[in-house]
C-alpha atoms as a PDB file:
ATOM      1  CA  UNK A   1      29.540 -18.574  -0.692  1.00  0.00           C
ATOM      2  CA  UNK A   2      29.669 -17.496   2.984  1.00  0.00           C
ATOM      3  CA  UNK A   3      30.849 -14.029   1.526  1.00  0.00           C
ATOM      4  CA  UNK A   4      27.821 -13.870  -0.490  1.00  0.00           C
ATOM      5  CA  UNK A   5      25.321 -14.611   2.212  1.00  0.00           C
ATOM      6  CA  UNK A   6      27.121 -12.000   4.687  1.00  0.00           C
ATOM      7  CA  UNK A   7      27.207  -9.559   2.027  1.00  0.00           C
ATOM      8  CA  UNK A   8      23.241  -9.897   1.621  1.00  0.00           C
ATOM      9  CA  UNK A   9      22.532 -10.061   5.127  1.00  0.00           C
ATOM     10  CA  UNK A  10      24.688  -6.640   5.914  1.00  0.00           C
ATOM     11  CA  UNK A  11      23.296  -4.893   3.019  1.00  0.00           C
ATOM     12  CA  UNK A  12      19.522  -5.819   3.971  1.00  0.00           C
ATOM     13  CA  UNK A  13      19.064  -7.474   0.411  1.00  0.00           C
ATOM     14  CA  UNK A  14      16.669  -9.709   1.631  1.00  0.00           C
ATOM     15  CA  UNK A  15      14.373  -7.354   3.731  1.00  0.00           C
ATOM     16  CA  UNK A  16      13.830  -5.254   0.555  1.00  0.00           C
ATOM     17  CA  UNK A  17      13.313  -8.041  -1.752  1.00  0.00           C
ATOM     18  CA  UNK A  18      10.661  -9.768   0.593  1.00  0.00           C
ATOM     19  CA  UNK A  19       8.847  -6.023   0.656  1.00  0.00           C
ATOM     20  CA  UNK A  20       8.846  -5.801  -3.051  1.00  0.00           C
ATOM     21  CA  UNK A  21       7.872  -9.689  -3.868  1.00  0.00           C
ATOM     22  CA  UNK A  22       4.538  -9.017  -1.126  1.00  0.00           C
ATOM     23  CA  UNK A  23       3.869  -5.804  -2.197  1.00  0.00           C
ATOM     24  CA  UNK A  24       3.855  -6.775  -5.946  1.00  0.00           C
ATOM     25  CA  UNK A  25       1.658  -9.991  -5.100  1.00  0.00           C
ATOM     26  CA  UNK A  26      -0.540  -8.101  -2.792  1.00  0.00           C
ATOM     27  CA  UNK A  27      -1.134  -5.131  -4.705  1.00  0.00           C
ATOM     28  CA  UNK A  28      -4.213  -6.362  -6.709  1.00  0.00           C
ATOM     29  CA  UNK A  29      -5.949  -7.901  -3.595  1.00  0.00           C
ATOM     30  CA  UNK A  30      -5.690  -4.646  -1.889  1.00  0.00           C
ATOM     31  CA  UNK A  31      -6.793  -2.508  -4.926  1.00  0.00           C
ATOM     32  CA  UNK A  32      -9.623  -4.435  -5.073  1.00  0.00           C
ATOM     33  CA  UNK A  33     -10.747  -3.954  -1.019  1.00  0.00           C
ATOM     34  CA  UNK A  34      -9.877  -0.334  -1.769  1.00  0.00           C
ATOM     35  CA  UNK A  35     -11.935   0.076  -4.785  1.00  0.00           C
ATOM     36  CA  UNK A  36     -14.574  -2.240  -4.144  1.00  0.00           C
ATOM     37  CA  UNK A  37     -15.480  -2.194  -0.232  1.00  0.00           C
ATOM     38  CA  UNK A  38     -13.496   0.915   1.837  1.00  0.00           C
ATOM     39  CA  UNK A  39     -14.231   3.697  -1.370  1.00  0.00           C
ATOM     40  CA  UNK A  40     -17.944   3.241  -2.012  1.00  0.00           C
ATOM     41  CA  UNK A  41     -17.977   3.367   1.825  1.00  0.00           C
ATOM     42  CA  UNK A  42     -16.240   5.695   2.070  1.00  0.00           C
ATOM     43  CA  UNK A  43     -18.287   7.700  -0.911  1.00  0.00           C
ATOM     44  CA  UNK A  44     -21.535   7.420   1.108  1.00  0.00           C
ATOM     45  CA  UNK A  45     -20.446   9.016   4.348  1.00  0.00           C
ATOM     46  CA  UNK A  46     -18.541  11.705   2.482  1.00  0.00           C
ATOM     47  CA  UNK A  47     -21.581  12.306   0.112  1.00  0.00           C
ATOM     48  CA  UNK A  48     -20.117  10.969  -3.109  1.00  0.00           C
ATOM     49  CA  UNK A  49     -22.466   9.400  -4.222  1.00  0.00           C
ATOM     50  CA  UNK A  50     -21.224   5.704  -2.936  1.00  0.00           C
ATOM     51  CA  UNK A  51     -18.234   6.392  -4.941  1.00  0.00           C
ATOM     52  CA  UNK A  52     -15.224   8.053  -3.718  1.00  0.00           C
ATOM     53  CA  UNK A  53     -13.335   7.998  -6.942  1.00  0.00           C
ATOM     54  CA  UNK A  54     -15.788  10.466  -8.333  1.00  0.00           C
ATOM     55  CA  UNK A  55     -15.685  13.200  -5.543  1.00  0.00           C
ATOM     56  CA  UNK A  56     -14.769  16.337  -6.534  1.00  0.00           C
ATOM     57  CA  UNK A  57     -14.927  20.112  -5.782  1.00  0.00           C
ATOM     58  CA  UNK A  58     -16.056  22.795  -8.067  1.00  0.00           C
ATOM     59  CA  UNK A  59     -14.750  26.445  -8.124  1.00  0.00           C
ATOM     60  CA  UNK A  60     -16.229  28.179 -10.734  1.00  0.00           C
ATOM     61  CA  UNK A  61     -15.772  26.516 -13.446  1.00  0.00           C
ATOM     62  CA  UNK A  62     -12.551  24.129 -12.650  1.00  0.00           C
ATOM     63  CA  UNK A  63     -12.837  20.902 -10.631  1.00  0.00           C
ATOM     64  CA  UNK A  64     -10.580  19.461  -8.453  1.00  0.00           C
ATOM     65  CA  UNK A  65     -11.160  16.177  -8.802  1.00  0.00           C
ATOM     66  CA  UNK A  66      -9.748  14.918  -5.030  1.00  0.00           C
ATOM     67  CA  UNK A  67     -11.710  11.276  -4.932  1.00  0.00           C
ATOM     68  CA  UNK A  68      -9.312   9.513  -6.993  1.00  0.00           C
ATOM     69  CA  UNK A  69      -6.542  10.781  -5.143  1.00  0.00           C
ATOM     70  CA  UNK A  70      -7.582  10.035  -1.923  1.00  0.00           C
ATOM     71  CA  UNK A  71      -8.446   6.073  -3.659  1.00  0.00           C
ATOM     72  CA  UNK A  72      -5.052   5.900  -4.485  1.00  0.00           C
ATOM     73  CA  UNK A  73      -3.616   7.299  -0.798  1.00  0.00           C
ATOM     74  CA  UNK A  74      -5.772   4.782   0.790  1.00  0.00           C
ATOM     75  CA  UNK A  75      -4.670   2.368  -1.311  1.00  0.00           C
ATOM     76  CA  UNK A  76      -0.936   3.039  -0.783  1.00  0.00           C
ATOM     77  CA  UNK A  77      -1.382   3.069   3.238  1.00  0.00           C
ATOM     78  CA  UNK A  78      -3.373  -0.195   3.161  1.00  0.00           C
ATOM     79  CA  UNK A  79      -0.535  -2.134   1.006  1.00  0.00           C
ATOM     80  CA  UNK A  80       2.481  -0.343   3.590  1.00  0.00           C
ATOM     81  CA  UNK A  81       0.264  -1.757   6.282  1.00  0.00           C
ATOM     82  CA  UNK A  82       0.104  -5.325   4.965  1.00  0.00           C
ATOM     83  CA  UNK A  83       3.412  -5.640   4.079  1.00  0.00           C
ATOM     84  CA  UNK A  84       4.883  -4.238   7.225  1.00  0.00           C
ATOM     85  CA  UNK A  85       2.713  -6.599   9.446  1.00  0.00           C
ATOM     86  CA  UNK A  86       2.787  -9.476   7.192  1.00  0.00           C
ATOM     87  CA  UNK A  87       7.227  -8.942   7.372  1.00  0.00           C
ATOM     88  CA  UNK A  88       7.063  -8.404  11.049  1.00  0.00           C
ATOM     89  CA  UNK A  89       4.146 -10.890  11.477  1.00  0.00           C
ATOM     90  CA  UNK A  90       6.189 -13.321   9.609  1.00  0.00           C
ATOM     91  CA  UNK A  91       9.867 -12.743  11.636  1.00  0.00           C
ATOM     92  CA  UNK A  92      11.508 -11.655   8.592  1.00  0.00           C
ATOM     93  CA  UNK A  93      12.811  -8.353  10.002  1.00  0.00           C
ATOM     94  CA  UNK A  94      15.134 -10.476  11.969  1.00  0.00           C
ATOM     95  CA  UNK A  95      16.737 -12.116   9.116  1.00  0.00           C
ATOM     96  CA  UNK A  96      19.116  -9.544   8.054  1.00  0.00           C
ATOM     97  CA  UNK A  97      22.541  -8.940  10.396  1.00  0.00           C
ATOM     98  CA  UNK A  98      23.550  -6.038  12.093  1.00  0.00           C
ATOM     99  CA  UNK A  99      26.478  -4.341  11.390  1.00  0.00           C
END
């Protein structure tokens, strides 16, 4: 068992899996302060309309629809953020041994 438990805390096992478990159980919260409070924001001081999601640029007669994207960047940067300071907040960067 010993072996085991090295073997995890060398390979960084357990950093990774506390990432993925608070990512995957913060993702929806986030989403939703995304979608529902930073984008519409967001959308008003950009001129969107109070929705960023729907921003967009026209050329002619394509559109380049750059809202959404920017949604989901924001998104991705405020769910790296939490889980980051909630795993350093925490003290679970000092869980797995250095080789």
């Amino acid at each position: 068992m010993k072996g085991f438990l090295d073997f995890i805390r060398e390979q960084g096992v357990v950093g990774l899996a506390v990432g993925f478990i608070l990512g995957g159980s913060i993702s929806k919260v986030v989403t939703s302060l995304v979608t529902d409070i930073i984008n519409p924001i967001l959308g008003i001081v950009l001129g969107a309309a109070g929705n960023l999601e729907s921003a967009m640029l026209s050329i002619g007669p394509v559109n380049i629809m750059w809202g959404n994207f920017a949604s989901v960047l924001i998104n991705f940067l405020v769910i790296a953020a939490v889980v980051y300071f909630g795993v350093r907040g925490l003290g679970l960067n000092k869980l797995d041994k250095k080789k």
